[in-house]
PDB file of N, CA and C in Angstrom:
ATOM      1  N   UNK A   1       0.849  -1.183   0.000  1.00  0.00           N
ATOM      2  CA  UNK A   1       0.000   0.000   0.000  1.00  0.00           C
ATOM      3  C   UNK A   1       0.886   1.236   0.000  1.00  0.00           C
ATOM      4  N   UNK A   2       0.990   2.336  -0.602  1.00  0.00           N
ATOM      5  CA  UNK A   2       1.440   3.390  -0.926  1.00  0.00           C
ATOM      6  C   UNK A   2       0.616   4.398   0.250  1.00  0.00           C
ATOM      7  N   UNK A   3       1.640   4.946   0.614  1.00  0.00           N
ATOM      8  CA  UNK A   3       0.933   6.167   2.026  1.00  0.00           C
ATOM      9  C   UNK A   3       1.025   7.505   1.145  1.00  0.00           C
ATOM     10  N   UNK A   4       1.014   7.860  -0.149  1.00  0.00           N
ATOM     11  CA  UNK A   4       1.368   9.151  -0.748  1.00  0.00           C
ATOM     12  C   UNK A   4      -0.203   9.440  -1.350  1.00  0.00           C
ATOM     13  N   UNK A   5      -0.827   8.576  -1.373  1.00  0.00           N
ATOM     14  CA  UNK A   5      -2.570   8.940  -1.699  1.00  0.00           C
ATOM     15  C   UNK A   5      -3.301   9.644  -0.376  1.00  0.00           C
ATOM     16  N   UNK A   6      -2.736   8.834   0.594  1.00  0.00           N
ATOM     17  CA  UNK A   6      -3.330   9.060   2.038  1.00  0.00           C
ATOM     18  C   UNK A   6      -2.772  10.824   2.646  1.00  0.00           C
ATOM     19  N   UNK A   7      -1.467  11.183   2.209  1.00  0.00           N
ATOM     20  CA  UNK A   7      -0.756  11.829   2.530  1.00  0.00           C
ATOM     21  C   UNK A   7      -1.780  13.095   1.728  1.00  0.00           C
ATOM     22  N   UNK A   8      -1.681  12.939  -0.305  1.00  0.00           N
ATOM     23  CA  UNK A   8      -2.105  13.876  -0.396  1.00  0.00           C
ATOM     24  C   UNK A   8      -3.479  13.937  -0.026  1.00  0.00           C
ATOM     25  N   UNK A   9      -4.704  13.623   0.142  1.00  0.00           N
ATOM     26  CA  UNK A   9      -5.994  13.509   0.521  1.00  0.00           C
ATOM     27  C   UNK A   9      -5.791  13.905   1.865  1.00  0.00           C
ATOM     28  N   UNK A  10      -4.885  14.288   2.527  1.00  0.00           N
ATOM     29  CA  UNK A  10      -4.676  15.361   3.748  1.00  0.00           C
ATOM     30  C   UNK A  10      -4.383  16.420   3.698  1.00  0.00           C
ATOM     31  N   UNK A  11      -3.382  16.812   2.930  1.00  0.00           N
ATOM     32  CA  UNK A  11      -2.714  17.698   2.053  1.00  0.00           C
ATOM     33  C   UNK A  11      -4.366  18.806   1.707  1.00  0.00           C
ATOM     34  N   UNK A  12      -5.171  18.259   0.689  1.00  0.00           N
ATOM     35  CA  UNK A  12      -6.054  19.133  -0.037  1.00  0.00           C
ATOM     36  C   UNK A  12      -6.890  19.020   0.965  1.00  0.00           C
ATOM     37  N   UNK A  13      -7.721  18.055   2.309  1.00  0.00           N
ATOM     38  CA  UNK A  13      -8.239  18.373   3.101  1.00  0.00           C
ATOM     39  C   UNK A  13      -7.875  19.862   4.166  1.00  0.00           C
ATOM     40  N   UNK A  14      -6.739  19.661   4.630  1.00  0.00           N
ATOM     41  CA  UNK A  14      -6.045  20.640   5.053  1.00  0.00           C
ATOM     42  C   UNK A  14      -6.242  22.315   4.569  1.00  0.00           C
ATOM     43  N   UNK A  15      -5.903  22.422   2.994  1.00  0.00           N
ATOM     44  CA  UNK A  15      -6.517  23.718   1.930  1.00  0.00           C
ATOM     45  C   UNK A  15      -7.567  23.684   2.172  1.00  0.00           C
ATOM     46  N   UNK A  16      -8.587  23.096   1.920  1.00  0.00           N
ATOM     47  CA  UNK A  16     -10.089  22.830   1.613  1.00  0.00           C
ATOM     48  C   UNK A  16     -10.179  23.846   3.034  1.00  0.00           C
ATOM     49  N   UNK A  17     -10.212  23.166   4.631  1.00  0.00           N
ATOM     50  CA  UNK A  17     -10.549  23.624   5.529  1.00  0.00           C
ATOM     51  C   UNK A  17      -9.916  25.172   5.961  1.00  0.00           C
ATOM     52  N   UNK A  18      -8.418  25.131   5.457  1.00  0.00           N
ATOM     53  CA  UNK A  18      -8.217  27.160   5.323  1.00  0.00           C
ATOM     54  C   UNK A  18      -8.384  27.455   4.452  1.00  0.00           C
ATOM     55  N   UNK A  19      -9.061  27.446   3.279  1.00  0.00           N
ATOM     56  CA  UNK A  19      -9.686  28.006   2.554  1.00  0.00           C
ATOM     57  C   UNK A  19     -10.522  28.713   3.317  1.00  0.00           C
ATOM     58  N   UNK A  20     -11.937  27.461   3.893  1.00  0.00           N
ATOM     59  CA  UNK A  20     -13.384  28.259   4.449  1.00  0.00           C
ATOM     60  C   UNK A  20     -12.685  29.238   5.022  1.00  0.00           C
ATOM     61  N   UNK A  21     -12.165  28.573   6.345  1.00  0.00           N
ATOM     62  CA  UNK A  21     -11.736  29.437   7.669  1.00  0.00           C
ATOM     63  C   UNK A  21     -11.301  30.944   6.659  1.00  0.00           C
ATOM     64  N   UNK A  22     -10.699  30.817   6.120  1.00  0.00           N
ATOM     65  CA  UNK A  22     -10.765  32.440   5.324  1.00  0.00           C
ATOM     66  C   UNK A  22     -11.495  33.093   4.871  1.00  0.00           C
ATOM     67  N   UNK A  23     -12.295  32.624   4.176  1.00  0.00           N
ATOM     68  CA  UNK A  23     -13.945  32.931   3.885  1.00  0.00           C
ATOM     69  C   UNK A  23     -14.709  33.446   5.296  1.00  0.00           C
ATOM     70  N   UNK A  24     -14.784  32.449   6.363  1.00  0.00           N
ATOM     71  CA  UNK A  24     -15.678  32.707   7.373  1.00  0.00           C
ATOM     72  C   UNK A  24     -15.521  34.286   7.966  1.00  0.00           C
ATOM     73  N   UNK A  25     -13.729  33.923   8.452  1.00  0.00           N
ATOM     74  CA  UNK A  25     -13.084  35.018   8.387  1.00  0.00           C
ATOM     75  C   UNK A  25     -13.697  36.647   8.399  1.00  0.00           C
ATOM     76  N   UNK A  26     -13.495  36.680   6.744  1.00  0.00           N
ATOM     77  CA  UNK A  26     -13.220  37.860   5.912  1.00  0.00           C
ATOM     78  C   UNK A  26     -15.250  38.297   5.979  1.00  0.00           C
ATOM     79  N   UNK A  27     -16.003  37.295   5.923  1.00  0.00           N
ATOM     80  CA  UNK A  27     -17.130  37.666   6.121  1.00  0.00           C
ATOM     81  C   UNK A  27     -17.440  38.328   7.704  1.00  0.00           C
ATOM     82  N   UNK A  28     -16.710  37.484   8.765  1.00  0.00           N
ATOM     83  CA  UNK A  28     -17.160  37.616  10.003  1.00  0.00           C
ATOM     84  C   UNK A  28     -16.663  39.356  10.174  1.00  0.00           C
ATOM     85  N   UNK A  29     -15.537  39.602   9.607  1.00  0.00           N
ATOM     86  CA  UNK A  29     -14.745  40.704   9.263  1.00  0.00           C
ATOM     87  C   UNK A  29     -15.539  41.722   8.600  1.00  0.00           C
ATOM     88  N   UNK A  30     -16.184  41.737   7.643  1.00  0.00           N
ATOM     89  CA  UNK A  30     -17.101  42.347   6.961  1.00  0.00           C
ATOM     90  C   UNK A  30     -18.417  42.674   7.630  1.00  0.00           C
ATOM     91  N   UNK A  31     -18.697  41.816   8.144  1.00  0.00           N
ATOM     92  CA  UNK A  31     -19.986  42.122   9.179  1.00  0.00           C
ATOM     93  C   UNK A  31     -19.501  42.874  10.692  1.00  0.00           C
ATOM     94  N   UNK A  32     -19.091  42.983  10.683  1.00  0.00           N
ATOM     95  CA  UNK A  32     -18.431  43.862  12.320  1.00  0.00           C
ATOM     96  C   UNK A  32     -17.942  44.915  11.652  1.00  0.00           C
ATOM     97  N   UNK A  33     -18.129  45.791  10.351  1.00  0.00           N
ATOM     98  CA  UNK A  33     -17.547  47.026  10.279  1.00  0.00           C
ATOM     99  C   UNK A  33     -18.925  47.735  10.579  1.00  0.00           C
ATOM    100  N   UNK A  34     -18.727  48.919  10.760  1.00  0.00           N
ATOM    101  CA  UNK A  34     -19.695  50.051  10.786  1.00  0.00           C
ATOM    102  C   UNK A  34     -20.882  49.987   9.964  1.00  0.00           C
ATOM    103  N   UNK A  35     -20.160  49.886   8.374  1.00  0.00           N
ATOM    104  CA  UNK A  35     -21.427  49.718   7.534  1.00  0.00           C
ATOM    105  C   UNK A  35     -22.149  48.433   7.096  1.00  0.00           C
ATOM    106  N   UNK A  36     -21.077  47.164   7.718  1.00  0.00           N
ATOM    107  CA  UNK A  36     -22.040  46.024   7.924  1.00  0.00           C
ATOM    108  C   UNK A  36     -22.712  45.895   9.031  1.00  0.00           C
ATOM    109  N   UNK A  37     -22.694  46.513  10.160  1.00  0.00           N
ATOM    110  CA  UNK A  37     -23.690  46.407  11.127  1.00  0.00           C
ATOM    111  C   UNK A  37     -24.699  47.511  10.575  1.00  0.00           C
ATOM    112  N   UNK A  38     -24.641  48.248  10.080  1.00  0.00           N
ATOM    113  CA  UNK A  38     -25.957  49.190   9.630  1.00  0.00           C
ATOM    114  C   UNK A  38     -26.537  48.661   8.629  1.00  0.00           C
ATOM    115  N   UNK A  39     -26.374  47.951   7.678  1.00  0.00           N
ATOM    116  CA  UNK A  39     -26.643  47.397   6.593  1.00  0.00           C
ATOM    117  C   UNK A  39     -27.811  45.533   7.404  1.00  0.00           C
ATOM    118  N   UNK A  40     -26.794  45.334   8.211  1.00  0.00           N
ATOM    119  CA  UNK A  40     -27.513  44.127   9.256  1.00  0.00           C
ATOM    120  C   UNK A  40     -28.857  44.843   9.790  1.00  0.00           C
ATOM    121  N   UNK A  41     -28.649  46.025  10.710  1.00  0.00           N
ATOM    122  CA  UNK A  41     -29.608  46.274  11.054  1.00  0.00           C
ATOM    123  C   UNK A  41     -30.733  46.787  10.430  1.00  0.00           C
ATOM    124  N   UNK A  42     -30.506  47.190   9.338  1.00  0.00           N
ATOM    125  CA  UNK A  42     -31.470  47.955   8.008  1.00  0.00           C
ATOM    126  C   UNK A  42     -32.139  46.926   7.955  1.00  0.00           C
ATOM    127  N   UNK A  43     -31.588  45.642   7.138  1.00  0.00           N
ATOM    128  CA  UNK A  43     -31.956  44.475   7.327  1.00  0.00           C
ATOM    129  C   UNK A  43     -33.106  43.951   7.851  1.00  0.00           C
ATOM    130  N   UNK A  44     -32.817  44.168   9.360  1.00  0.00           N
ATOM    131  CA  UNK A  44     -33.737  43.325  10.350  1.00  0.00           C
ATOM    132  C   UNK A  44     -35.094  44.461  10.614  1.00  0.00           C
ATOM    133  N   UNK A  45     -34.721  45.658  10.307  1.00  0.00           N
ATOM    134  CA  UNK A  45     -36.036  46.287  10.539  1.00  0.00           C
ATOM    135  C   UNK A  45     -36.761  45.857   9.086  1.00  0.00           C
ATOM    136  N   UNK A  46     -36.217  46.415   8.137  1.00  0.00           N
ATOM    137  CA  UNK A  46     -37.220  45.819   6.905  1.00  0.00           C
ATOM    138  C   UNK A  46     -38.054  44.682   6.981  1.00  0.00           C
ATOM    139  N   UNK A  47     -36.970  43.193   7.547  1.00  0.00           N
ATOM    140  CA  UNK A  47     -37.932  41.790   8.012  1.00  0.00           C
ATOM    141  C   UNK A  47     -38.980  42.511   8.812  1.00  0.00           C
ATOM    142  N   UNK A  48     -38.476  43.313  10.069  1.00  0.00           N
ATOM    143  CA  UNK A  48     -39.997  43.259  10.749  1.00  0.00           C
ATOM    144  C   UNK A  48     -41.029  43.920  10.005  1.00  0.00           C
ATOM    145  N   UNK A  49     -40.720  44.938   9.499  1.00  0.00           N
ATOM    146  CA  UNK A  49     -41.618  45.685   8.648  1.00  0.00           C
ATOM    147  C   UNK A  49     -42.994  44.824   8.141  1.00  0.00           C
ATOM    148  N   UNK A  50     -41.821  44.104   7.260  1.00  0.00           N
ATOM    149  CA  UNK A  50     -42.495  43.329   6.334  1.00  0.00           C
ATOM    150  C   UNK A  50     -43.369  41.906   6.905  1.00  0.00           C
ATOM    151  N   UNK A  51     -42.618  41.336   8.164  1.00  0.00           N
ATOM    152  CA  UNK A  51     -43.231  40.479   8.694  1.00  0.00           C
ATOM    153  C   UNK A  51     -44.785  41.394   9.492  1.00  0.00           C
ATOM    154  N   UNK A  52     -44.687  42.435   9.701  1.00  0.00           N
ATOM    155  CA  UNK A  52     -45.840  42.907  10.362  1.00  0.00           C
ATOM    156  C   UNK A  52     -46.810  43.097   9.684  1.00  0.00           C
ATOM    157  N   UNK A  53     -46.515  43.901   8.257  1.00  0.00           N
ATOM    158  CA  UNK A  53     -47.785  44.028   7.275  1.00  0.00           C
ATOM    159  C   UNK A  53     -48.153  43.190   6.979  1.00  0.00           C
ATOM    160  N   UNK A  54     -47.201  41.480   7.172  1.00  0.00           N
ATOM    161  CA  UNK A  54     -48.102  40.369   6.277  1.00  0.00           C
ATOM    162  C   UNK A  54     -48.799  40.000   7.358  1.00  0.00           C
ATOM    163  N   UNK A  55     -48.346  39.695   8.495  1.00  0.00           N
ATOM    164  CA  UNK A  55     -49.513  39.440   9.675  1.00  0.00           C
ATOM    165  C   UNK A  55     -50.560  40.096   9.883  1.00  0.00           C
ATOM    166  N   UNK A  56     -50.567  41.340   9.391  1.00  0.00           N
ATOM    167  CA  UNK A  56     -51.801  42.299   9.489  1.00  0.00           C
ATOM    168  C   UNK A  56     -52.745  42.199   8.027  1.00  0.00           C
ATOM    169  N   UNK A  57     -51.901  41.934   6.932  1.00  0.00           N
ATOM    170  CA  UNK A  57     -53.134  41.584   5.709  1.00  0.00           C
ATOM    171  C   UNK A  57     -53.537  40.129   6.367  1.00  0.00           C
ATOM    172  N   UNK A  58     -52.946  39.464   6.540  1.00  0.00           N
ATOM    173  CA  UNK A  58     -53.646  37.872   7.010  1.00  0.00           C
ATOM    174  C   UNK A  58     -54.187  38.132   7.948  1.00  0.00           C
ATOM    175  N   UNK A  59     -54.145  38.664   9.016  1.00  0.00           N
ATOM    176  CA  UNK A  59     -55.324  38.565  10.106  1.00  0.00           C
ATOM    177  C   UNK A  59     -56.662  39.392   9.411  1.00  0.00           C
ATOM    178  N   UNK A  60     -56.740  40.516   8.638  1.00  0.00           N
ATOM    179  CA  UNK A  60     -57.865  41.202   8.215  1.00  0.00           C
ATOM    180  C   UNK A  60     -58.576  40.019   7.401  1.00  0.00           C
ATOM    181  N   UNK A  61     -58.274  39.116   6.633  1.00  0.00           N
ATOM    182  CA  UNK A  61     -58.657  38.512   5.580  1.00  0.00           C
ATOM    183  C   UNK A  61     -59.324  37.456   6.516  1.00  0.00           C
ATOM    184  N   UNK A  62     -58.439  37.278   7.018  1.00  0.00           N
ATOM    185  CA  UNK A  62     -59.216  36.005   8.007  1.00  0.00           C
ATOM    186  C   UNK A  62     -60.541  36.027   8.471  1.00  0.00           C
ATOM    187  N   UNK A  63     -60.570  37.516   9.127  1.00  0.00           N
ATOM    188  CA  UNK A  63     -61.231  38.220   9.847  1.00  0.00           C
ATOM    189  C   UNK A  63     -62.767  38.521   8.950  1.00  0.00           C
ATOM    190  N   UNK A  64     -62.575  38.863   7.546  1.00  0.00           N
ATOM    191  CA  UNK A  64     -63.683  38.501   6.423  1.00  0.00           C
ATOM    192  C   UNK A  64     -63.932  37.250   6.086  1.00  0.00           C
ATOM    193  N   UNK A  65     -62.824  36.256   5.793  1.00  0.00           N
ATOM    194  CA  UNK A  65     -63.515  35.009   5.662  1.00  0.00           C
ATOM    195  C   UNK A  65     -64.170  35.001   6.922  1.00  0.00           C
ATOM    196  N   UNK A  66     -64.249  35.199   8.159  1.00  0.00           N
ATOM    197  CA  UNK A  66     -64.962  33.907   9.396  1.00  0.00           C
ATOM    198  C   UNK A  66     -66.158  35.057   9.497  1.00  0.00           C
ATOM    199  N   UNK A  67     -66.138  36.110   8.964  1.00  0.00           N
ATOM    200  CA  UNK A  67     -67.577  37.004   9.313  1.00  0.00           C
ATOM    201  C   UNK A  67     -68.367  36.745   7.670  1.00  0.00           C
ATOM    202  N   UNK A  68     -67.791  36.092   6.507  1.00  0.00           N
ATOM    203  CA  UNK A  68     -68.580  35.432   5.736  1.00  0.00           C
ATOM    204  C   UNK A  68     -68.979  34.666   5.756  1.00  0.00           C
ATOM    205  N   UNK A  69     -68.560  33.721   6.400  1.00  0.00           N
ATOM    206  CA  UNK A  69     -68.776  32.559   6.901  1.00  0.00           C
ATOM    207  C   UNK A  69     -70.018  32.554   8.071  1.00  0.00           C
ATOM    208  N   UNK A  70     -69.858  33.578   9.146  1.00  0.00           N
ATOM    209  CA  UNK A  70     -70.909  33.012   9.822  1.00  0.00           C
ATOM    210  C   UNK A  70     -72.252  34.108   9.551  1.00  0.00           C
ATOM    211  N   UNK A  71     -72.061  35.164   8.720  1.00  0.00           N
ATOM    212  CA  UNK A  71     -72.854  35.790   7.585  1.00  0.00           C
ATOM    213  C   UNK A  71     -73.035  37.038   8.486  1.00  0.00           C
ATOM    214  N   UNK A  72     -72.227  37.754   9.064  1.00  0.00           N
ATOM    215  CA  UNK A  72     -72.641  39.163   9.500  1.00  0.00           C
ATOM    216  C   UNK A  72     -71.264  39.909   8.500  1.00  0.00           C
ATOM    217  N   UNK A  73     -72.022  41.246   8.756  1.00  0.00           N
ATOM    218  CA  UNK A  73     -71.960  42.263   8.106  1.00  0.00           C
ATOM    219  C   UNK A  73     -70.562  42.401   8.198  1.00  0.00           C
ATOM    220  N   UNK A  74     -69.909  42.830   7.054  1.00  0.00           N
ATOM    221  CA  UNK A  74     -68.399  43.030   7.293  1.00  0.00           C
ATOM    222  C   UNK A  74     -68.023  43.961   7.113  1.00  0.00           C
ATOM    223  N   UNK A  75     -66.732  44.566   8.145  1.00  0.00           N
ATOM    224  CA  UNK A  75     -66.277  46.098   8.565  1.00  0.00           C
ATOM    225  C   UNK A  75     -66.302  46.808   7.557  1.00  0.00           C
ATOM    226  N   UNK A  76     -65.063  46.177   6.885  1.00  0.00           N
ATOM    227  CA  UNK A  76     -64.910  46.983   5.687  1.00  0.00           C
ATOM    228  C   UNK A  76     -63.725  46.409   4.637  1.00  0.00           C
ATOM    229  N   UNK A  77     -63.535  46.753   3.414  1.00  0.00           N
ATOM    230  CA  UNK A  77     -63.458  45.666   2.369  1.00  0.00           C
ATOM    231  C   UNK A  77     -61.409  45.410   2.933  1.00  0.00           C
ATOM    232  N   UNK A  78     -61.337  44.169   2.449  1.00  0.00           N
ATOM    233  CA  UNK A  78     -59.845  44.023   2.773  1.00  0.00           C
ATOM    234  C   UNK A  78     -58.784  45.451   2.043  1.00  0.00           C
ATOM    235  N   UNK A  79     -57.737  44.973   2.785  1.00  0.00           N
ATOM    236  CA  UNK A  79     -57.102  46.263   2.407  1.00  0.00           C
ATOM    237  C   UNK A  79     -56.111  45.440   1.467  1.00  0.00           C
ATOM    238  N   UNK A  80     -55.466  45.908  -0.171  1.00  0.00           N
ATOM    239  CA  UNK A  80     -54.793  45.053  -1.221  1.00  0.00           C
ATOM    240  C   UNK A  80     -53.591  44.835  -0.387  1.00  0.00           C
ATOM    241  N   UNK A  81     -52.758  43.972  -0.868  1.00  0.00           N
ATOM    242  CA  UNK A  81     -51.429  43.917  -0.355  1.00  0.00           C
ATOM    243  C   UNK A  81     -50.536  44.817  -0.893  1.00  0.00           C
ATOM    244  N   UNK A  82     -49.340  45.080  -0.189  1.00  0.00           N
ATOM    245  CA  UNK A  82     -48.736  45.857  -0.483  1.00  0.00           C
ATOM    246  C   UNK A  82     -47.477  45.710  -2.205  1.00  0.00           C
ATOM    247  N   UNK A  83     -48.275  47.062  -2.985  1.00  0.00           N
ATOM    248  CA  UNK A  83     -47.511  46.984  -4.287  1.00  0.00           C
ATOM    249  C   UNK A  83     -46.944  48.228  -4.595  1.00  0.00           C
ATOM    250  N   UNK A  84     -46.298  48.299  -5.990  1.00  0.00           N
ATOM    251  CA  UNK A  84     -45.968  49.448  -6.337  1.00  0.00           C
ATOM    252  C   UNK A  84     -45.240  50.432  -5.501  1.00  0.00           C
ATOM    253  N   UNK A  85     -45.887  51.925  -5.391  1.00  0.00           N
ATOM    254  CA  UNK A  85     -44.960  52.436  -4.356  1.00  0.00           C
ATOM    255  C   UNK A  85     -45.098  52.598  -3.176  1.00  0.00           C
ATOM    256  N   UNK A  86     -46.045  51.517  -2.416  1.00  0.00           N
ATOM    257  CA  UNK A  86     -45.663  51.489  -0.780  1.00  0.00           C
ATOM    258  C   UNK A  86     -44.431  50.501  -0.731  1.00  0.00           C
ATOM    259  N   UNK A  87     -44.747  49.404  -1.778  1.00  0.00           N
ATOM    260  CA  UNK A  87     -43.198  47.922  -1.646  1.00  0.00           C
ATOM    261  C   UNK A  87     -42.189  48.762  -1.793  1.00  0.00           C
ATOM    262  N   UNK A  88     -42.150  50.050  -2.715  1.00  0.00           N
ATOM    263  CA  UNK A  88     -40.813  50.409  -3.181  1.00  0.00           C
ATOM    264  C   UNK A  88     -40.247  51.329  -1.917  1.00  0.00           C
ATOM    265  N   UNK A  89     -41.662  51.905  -0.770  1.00  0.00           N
ATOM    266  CA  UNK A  89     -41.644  52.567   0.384  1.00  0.00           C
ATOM    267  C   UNK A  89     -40.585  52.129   1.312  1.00  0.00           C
ATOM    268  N   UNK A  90     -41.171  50.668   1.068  1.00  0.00           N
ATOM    269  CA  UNK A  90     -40.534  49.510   2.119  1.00  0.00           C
ATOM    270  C   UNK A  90     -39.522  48.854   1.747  1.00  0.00           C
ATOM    271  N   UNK A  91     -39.135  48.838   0.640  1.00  0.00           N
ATOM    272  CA  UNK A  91     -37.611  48.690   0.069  1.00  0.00           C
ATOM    273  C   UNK A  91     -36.798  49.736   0.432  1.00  0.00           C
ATOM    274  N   UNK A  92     -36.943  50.876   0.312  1.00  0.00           N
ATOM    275  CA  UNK A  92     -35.767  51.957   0.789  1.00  0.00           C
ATOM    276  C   UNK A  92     -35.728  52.128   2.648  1.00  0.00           C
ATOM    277  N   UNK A  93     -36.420  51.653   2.861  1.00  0.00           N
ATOM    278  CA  UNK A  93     -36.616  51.596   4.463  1.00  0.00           C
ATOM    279  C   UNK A  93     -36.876  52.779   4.749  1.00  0.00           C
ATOM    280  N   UNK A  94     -37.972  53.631   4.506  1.00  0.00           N
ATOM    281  CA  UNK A  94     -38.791  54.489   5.287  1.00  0.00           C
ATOM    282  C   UNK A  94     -40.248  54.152   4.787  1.00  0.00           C
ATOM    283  N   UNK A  95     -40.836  55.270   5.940  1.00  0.00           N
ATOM    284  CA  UNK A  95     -42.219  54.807   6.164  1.00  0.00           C
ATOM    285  C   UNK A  95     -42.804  55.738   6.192  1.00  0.00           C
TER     286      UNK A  95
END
């Protein structure tokens, strides 16, 4: 048996794994500057943003299906989802 297969298949394991580690790195690096934490946090408000308006069109809708359903009068007509220039509102992150 030849140990120089075994040897290199350690060899490129070895690269392979500092490779990532440099990658992880240079990202973890990138995210801890100034404008990757503002860019993170831009981020996470937009999710909520956006997670809030969809919870709020789905609860209204709901809220018409189960008052069609049990046949009283309904508030008032659903409100569309968000297009055009409120999405583009909520893409630049203001409100």
């Amino acid at each position: 048996m030849n140990p120089v297969p075994g040897r290199a298949a350690m060899f490129v394991a070895g690269v392979g794994v500092g490779v990532y580690g440099m990658v992880k790195a240079r990202r973890a690096q990138e995210a801890l500057t100034p404008d990757g934490l503002r860019d993170r946090g831009r981020a996470l408000a937009l999710g909520a943003r956006m997670l809030r308006d969809e919870a709020a069109q789905a609860r209204t809708d709901k809220e018409h299906q189960l008052r069609e359903r049990l046949g009283l009068a309904p508030l008032a007509p659903p409100t569309p989802a968000l297009t055009g220039p409120q999405h583009a509102q909520i893409e630049r992150g203001t409100d």
